[in-house]
C-alpha atoms as a PDB file:
ATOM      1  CA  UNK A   1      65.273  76.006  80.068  1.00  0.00           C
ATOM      2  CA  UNK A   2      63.323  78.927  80.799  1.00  0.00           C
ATOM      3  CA  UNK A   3      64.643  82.679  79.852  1.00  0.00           C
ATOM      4  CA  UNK A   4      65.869  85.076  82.122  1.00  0.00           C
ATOM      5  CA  UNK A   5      63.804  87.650  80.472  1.00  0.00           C
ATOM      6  CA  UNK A   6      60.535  86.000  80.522  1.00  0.00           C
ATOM      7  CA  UNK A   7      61.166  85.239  84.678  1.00  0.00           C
ATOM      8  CA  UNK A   8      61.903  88.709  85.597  1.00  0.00           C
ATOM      9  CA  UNK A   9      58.868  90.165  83.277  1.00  0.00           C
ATOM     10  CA  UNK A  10      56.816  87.673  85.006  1.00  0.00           C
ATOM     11  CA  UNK A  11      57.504  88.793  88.466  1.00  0.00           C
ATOM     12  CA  UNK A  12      57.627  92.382  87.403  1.00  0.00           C
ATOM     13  CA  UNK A  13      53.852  91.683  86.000  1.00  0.00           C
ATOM     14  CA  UNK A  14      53.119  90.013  88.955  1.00  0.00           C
ATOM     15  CA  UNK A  15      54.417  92.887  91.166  1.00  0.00           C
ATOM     16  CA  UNK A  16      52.521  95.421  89.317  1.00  0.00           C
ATOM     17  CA  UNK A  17      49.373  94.169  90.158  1.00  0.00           C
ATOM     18  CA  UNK A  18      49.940  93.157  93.796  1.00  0.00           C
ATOM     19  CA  UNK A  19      48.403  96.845  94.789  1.00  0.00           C
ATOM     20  CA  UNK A  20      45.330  96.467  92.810  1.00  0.00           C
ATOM     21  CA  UNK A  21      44.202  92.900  92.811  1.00  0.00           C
ATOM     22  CA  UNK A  22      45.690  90.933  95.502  1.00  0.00           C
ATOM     23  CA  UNK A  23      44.143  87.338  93.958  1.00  0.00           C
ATOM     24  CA  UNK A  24      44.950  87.895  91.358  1.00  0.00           C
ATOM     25  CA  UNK A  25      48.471  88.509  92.281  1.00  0.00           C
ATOM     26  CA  UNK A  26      48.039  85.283  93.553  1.00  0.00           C
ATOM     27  CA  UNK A  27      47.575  83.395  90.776  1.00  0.00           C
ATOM     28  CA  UNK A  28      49.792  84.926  89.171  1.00  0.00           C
ATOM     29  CA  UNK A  29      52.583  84.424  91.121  1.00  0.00           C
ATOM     30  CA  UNK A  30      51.401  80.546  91.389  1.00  0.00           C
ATOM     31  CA  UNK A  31      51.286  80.606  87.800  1.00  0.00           C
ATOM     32  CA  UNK A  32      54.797  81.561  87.650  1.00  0.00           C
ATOM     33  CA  UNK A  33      55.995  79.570  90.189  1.00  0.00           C
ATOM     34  CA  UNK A  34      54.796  76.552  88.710  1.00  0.00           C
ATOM     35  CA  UNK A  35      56.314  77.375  85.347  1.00  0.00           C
ATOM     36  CA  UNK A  36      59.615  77.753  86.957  1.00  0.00           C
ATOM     37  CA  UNK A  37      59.861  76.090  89.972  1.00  0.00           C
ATOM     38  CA  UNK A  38      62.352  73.519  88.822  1.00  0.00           C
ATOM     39  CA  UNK A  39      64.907  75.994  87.734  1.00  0.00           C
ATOM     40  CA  UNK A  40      64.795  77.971  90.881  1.00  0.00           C
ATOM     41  CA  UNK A  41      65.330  74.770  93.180  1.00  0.00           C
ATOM     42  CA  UNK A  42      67.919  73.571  91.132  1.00  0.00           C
ATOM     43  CA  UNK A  43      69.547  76.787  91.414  1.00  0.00           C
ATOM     44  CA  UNK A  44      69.043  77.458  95.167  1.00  0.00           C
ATOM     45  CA  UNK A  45      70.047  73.074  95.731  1.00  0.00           C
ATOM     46  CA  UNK A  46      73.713  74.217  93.811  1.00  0.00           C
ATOM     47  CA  UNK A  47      73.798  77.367  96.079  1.00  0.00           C
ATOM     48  CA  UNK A  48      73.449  75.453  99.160  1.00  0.00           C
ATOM     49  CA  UNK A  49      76.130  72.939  97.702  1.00  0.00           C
ATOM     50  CA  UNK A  50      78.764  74.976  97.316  1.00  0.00           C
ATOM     51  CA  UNK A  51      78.070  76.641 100.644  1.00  0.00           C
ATOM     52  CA  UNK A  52      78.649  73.659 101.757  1.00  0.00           C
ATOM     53  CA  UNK A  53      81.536  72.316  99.832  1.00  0.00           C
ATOM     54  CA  UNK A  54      83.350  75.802 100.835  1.00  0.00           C
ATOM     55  CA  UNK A  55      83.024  75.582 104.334  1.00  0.00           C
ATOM     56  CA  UNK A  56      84.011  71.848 104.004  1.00  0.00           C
ATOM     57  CA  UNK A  57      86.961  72.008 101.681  1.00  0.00           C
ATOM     58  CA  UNK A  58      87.993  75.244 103.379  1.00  0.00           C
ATOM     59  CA  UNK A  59      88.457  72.946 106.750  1.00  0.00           C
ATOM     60  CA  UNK A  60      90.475  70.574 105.095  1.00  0.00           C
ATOM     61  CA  UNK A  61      92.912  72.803 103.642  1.00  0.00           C
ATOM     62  CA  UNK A  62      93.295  74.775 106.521  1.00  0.00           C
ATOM     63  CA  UNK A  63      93.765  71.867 108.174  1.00  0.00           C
ATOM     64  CA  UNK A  64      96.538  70.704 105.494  1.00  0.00           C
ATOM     65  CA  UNK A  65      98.297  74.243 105.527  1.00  0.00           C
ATOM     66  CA  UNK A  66      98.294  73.968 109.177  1.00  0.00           C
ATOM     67  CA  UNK A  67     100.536  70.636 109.460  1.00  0.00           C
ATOM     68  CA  UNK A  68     102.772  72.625 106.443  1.00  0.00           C
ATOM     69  CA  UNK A  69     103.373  74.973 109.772  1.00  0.00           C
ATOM     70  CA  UNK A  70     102.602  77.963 107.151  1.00  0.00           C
ATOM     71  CA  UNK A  71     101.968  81.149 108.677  1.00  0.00           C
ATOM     72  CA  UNK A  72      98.397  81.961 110.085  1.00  0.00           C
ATOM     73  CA  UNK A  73      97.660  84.972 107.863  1.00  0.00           C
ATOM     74  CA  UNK A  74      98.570  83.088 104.986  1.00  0.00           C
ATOM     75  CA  UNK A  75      96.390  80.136 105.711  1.00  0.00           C
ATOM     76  CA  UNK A  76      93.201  82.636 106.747  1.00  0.00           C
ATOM     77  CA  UNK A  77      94.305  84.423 102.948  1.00  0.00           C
ATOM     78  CA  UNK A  78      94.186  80.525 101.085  1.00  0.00           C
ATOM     79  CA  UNK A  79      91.006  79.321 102.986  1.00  0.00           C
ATOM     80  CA  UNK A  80      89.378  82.674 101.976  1.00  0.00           C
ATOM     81  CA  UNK A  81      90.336  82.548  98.155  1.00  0.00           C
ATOM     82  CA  UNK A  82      89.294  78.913  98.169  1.00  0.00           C
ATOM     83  CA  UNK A  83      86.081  79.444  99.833  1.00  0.00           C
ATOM     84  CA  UNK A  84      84.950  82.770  97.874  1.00  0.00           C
ATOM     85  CA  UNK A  85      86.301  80.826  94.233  1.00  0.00           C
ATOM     86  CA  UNK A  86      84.162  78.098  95.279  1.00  0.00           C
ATOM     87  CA  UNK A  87      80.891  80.142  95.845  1.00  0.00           C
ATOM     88  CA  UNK A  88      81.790  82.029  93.051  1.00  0.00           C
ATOM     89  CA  UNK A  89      81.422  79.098  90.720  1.00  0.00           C
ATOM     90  CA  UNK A  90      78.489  78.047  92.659  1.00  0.00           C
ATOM     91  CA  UNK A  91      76.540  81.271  91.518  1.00  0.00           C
ATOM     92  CA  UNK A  92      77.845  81.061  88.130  1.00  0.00           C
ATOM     93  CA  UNK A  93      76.287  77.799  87.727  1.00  0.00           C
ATOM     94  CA  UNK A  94      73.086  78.439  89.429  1.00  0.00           C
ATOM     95  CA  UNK A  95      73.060  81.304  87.486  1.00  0.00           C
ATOM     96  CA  UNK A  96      73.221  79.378  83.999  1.00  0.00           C
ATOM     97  CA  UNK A  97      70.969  77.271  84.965  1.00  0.00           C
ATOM     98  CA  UNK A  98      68.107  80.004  85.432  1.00  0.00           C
ATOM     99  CA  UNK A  99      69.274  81.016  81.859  1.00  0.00           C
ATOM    100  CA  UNK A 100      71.422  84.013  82.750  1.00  0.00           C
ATOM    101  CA  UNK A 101      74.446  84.795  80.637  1.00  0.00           C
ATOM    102  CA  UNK A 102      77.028  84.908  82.491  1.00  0.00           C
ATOM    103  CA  UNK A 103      79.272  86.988  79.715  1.00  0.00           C
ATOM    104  CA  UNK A 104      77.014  89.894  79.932  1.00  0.00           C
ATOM    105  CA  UNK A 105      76.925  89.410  83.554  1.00  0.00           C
ATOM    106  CA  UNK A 106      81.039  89.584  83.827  1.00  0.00           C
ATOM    107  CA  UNK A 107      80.532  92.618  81.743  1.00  0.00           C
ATOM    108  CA  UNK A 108      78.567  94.492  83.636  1.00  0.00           C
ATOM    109  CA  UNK A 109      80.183  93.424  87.188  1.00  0.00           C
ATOM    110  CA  UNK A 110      83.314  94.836  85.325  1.00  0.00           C
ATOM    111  CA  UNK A 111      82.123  98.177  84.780  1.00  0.00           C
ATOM    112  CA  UNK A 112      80.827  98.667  88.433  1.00  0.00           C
ATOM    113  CA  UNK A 113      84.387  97.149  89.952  1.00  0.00           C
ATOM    114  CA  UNK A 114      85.730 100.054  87.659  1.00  0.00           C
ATOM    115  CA  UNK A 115      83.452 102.636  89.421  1.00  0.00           C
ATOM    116  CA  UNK A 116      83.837 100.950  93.006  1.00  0.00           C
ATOM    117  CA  UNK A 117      88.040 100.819  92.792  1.00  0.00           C
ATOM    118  CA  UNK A 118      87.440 104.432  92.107  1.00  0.00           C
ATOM    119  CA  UNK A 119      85.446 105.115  95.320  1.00  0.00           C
ATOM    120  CA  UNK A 120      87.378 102.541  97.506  1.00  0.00           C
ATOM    121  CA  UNK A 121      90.803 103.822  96.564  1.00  0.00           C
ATOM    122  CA  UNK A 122      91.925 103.341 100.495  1.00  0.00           C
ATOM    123  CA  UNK A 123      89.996  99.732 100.867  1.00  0.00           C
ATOM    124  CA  UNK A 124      92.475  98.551  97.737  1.00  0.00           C
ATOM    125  CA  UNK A 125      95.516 100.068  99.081  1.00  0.00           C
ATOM    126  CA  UNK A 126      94.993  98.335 102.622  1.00  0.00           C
ATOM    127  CA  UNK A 127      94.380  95.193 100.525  1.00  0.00           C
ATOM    128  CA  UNK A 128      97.537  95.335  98.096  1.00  0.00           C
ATOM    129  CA  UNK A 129      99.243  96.287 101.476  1.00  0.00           C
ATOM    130  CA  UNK A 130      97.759  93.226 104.174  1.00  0.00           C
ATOM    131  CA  UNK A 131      98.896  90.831 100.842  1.00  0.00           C
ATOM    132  CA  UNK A 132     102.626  92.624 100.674  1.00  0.00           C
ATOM    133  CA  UNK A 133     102.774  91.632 104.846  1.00  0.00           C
ATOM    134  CA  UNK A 134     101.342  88.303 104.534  1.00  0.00           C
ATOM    135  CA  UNK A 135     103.898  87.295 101.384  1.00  0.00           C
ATOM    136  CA  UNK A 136     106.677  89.620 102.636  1.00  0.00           C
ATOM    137  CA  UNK A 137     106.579  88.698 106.408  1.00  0.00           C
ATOM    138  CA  UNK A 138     108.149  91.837 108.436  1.00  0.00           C
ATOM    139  CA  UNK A 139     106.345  89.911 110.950  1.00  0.00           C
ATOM    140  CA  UNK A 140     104.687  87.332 112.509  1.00  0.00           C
ATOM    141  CA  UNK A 141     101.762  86.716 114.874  1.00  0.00           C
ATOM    142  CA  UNK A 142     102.941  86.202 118.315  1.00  0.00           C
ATOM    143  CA  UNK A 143     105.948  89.411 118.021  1.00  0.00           C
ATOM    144  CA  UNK A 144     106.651  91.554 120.187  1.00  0.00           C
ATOM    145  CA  UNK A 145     106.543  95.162 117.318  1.00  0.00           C
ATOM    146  CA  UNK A 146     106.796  98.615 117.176  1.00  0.00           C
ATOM    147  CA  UNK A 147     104.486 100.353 114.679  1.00  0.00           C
ATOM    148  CA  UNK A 148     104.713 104.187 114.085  1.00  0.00           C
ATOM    149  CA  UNK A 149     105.776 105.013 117.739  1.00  0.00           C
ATOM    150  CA  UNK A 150     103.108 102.412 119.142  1.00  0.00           C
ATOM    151  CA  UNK A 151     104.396  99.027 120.410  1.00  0.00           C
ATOM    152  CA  UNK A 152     102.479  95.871 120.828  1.00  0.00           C
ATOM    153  CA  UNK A 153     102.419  91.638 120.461  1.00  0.00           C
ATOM    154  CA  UNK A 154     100.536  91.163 116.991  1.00  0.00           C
ATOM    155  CA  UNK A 155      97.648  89.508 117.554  1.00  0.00           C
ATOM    156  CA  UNK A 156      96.270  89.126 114.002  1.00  0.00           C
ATOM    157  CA  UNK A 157      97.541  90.390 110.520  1.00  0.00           C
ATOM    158  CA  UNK A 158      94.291  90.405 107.620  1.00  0.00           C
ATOM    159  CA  UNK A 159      93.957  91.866 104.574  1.00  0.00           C
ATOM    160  CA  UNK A 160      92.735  95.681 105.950  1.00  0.00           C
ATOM    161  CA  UNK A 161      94.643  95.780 109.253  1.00  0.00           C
ATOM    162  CA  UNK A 162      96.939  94.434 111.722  1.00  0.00           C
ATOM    163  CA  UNK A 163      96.227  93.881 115.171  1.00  0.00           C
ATOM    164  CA  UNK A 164      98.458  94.430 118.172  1.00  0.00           C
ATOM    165  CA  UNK A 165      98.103  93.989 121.701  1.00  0.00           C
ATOM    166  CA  UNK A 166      99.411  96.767 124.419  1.00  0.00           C
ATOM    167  CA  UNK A 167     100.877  95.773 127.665  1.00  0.00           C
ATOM    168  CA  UNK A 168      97.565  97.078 129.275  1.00  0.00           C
ATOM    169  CA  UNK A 169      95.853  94.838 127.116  1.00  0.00           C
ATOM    170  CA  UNK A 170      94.011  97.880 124.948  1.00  0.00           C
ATOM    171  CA  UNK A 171      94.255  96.709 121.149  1.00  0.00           C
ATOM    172  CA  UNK A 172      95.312  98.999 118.694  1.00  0.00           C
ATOM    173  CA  UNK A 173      94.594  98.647 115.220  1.00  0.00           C
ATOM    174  CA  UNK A 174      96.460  99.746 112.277  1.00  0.00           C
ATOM    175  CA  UNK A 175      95.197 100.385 108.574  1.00  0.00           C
ATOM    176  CA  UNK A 176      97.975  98.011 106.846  1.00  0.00           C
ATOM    177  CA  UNK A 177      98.627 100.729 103.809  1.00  0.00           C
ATOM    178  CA  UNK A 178     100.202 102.962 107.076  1.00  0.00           C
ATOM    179  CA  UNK A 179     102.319 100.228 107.379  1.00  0.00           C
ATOM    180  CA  UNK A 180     104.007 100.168 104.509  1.00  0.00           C
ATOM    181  CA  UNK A 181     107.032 102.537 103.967  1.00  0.00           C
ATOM    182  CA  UNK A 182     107.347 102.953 107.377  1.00  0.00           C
ATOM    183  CA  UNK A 183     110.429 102.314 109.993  1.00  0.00           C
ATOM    184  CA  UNK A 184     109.312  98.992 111.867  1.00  0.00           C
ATOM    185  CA  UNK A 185     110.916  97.555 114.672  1.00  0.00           C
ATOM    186  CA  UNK A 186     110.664  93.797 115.411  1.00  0.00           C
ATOM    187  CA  UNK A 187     111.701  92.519 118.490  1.00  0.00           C
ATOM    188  CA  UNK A 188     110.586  89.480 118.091  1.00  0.00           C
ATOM    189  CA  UNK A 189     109.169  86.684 120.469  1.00  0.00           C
ATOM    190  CA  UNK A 190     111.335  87.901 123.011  1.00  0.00           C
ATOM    191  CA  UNK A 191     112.333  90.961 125.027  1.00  0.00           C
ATOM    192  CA  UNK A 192     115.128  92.775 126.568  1.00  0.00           C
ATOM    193  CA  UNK A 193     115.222  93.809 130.034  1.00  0.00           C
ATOM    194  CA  UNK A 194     116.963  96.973 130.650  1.00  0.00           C
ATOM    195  CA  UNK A 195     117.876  96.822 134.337  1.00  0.00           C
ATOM    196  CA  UNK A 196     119.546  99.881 136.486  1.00  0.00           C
ATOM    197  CA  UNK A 197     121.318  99.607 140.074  1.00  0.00           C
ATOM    198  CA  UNK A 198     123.141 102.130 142.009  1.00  0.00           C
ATOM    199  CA  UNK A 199     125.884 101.361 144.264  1.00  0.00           C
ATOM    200  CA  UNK A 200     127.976 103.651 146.343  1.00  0.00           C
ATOM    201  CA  UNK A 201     131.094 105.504 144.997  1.00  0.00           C
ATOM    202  CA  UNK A 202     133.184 103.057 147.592  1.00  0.00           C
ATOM    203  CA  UNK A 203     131.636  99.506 146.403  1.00  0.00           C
ATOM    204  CA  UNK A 204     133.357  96.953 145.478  1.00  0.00           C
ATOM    205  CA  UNK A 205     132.678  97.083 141.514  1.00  0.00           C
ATOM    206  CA  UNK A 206     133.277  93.800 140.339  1.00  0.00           C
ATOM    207  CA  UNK A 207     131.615  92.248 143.411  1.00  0.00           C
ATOM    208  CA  UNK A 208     128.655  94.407 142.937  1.00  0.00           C
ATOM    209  CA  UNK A 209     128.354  93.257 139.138  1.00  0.00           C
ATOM    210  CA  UNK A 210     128.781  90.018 139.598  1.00  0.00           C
ATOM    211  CA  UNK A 211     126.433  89.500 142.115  1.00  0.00           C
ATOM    212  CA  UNK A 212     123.824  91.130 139.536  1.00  0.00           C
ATOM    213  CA  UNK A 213     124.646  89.061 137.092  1.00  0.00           C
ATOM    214  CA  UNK A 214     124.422  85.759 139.134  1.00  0.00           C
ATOM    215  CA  UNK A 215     121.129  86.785 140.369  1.00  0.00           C
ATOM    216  CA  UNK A 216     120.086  87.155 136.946  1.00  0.00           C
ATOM    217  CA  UNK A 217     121.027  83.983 135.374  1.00  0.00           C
ATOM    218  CA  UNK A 218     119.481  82.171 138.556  1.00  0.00           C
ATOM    219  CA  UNK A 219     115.857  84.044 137.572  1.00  0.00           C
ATOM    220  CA  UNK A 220     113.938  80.868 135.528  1.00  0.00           C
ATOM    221  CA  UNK A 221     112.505  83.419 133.664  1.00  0.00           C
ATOM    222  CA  UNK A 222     115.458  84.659 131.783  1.00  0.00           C
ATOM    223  CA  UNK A 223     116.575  82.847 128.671  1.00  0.00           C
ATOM    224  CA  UNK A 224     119.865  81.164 128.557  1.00  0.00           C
ATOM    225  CA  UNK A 225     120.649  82.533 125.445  1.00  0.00           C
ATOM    226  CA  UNK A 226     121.329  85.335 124.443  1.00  0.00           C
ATOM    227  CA  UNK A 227     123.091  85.352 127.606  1.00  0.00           C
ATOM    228  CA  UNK A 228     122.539  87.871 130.117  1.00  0.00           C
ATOM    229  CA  UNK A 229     125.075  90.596 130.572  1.00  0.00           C
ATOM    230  CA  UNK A 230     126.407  93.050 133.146  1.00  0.00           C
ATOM    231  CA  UNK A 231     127.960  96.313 132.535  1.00  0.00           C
ATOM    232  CA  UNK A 232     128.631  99.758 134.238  1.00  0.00           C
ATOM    233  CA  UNK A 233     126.237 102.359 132.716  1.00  0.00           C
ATOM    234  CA  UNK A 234     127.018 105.858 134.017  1.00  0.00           C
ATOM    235  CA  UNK A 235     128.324 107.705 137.318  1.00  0.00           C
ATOM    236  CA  UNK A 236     125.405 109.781 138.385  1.00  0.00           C
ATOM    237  CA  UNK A 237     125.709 111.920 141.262  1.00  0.00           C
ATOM    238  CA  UNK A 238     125.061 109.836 144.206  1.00  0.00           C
ATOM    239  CA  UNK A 239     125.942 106.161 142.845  1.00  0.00           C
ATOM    240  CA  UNK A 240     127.464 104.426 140.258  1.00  0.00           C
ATOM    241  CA  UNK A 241     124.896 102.887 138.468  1.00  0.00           C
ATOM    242  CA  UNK A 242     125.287  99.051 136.943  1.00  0.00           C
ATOM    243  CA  UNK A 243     123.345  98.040 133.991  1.00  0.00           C
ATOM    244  CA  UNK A 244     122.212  94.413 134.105  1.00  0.00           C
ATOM    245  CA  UNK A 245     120.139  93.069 130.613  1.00  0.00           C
ATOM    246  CA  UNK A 246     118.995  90.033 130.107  1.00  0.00           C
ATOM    247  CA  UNK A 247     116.365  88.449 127.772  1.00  0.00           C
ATOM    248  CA  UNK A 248     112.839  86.830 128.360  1.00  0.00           C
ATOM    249  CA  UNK A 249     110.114  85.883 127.097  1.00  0.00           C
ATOM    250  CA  UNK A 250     106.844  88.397 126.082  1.00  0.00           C
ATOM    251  CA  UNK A 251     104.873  87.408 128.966  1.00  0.00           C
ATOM    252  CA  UNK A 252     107.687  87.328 131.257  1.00  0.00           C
ATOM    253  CA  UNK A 253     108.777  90.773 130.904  1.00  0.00           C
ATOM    254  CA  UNK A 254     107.088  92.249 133.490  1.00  0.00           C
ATOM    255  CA  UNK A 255     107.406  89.682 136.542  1.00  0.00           C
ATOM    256  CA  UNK A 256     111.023  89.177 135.808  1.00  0.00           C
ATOM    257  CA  UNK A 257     112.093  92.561 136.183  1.00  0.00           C
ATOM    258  CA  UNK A 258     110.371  92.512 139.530  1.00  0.00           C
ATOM    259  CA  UNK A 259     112.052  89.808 140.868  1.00  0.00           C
ATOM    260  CA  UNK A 260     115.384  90.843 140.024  1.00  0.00           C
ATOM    261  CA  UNK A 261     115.226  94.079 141.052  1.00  0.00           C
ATOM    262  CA  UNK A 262     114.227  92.243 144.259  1.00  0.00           C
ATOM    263  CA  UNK A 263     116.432  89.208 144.547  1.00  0.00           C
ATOM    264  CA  UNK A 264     119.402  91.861 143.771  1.00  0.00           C
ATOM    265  CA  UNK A 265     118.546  94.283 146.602  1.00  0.00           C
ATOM    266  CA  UNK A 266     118.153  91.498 148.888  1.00  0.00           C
ATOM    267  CA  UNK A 267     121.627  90.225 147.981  1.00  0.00           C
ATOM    268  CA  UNK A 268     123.426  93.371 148.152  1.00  0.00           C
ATOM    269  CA  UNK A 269     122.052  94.038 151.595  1.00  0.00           C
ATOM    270  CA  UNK A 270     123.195  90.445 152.639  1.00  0.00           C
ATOM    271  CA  UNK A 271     126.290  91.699 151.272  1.00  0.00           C
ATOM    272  CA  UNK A 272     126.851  95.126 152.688  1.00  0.00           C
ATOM    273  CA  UNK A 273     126.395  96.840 149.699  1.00  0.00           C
ATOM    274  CA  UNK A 274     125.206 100.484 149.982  1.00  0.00           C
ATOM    275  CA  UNK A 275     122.694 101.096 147.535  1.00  0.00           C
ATOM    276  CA  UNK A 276     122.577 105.248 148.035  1.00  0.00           C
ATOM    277  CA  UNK A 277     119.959 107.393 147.991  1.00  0.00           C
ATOM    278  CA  UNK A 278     120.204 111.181 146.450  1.00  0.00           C
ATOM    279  CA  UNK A 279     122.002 113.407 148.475  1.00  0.00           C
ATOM    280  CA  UNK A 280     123.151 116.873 148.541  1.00  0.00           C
ATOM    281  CA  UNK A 281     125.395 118.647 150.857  1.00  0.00           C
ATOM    282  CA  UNK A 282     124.518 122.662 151.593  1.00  0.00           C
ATOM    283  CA  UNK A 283     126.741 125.080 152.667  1.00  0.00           C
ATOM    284  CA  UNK A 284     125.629 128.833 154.021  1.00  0.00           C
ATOM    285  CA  UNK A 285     128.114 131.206 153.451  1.00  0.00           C
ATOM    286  CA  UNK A 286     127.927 134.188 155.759  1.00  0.00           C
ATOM    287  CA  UNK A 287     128.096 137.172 153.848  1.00  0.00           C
ATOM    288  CA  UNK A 288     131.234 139.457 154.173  1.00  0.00           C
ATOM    289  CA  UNK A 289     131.224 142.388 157.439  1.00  0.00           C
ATOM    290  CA  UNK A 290     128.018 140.075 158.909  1.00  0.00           C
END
């Protein structure tokens, strides 16, 4: 096996000379190529394996983790270790076989991760923090979330960042170390509609709410359970205003508070219900000896 010294020195001779005599840069570098060539195809043949052993074991136990139903960040953070160990030991091999050693190599590689951590303080944190969510699970992929005052469906959760979706479908991406320590709210995979009526000071109350509430159970959007509810929320000026909530699912949010809003005006008009309008009665006083 050839040494790692005598390899580099020859391609450092080699290079010297490249500027002066081309041919005989030539030679030389056939000269060393000929002397070595085995070692550097068996090295770059146990590359290529474990490139390919990676990506192929990486299938199958992403494949595996996926009929375990684990969690998708989880399975993206197991592929990757298994795919970056595997090419790891790759190198190390190939390396051995040029004749490196290895030891001295760890060595070194240690003292530079030492320097690196130092100047990639906020890289490490967002790491340590993407592998607290993953393990810890405040949240899922698929949730509806709300993230230092910005709410979103999470789209994707990795190592440096989490990903969320807006209801204007903008993405918003969050360093994960801002994540941590903060006040999250998870509203899961569904949401909560928040639905306001007025009706006249003179309407039939209980009529009025339960024709909101049957309208809202007969939506298909809205899930049976938790079950919608119907309440009165306040007496505003002009009406008294009924509250109707009911739960659906992320992507039904927005059409099923449409269609409620329209199937109950259309049933309070069919019932004679006055759904009022602001109004505000002035009076002009005539001033006194006018």
């Amino acid at each position: 096996m050839a040494s790692p010294t005598n390899i580099i020195n020859s391609a450092l001779q080699g290079g010297a000379n490249a500027v002066t005599d081309p041919l005989a840069t030539a030679q030389r570098f056939w000269i060393w190529w000929e002397g070595h060539q085995w070692e550097i195809i068996d090295a770059a043949a146990i590359l290529l394996a474990g490139m390919v052993a990676s990506g192929w074991i990486g299938r199958i136990a992403s494949r595996a983790m996926e009929r375990r139903n684990l969690e998708p960040p989880v399975r993206y953070l197991l592929v990757r270790v298994i795919r970056v160990g595997l090419l790891g030991l790759a190198l190390v091999i190939a390396l051995d076989n040029l004749g490196f050693k290895v030891t001295a190599l760890f060595a070194g590689a240690g003292v530079v991760g030492v320097g690196l951590g130092f100047g990639m303080q906020s890289m490490v944190s967002n790491m340590i923090a993407g592998v607290t969510l993953i393990f810890t699970k405040p949240f899922r992929v698929g949730e509806y979330v709300e993230i230092l005052g910005v709410r979103g469906v999470v789209t994707n959760i990795n190592l440096m960042s989490t990903f969320l979706q807006r209801g204007d479908l903008s993405r918003v991406v969050i360093p994960n170390q801002k994540i941590i320590g903060e006040v999250l709210h998870n509203f899961g995979f569904s949401r909560q509609l928040d639905l306001s009526i007025g009706v006249g000071y003179q309407t039939d109350l209980a009529k009025a709410q339960t024709l909101a509430l049957e309208v809202a159970r007969a939506n298909k959007r809205v899930l049976p359970s938790p079950p919608a509810g119907v309440s009165i929320g306040s007496l505003g000026d002009s009406a008294i205003v009924i509250k109707v909530n009911a739960w659906v699912k992320l992507d039904d949010f927005g059409p099923a508070q449409t269609e409620i809003y329209q199937a109950i005006v259309e049933r309070y008009r069919q019932q004679q219900i006055e759904i009022p309008f602001p109004q505000r009665e002035v009076r002009l006083l005539q001033p006194v000896g006018a």
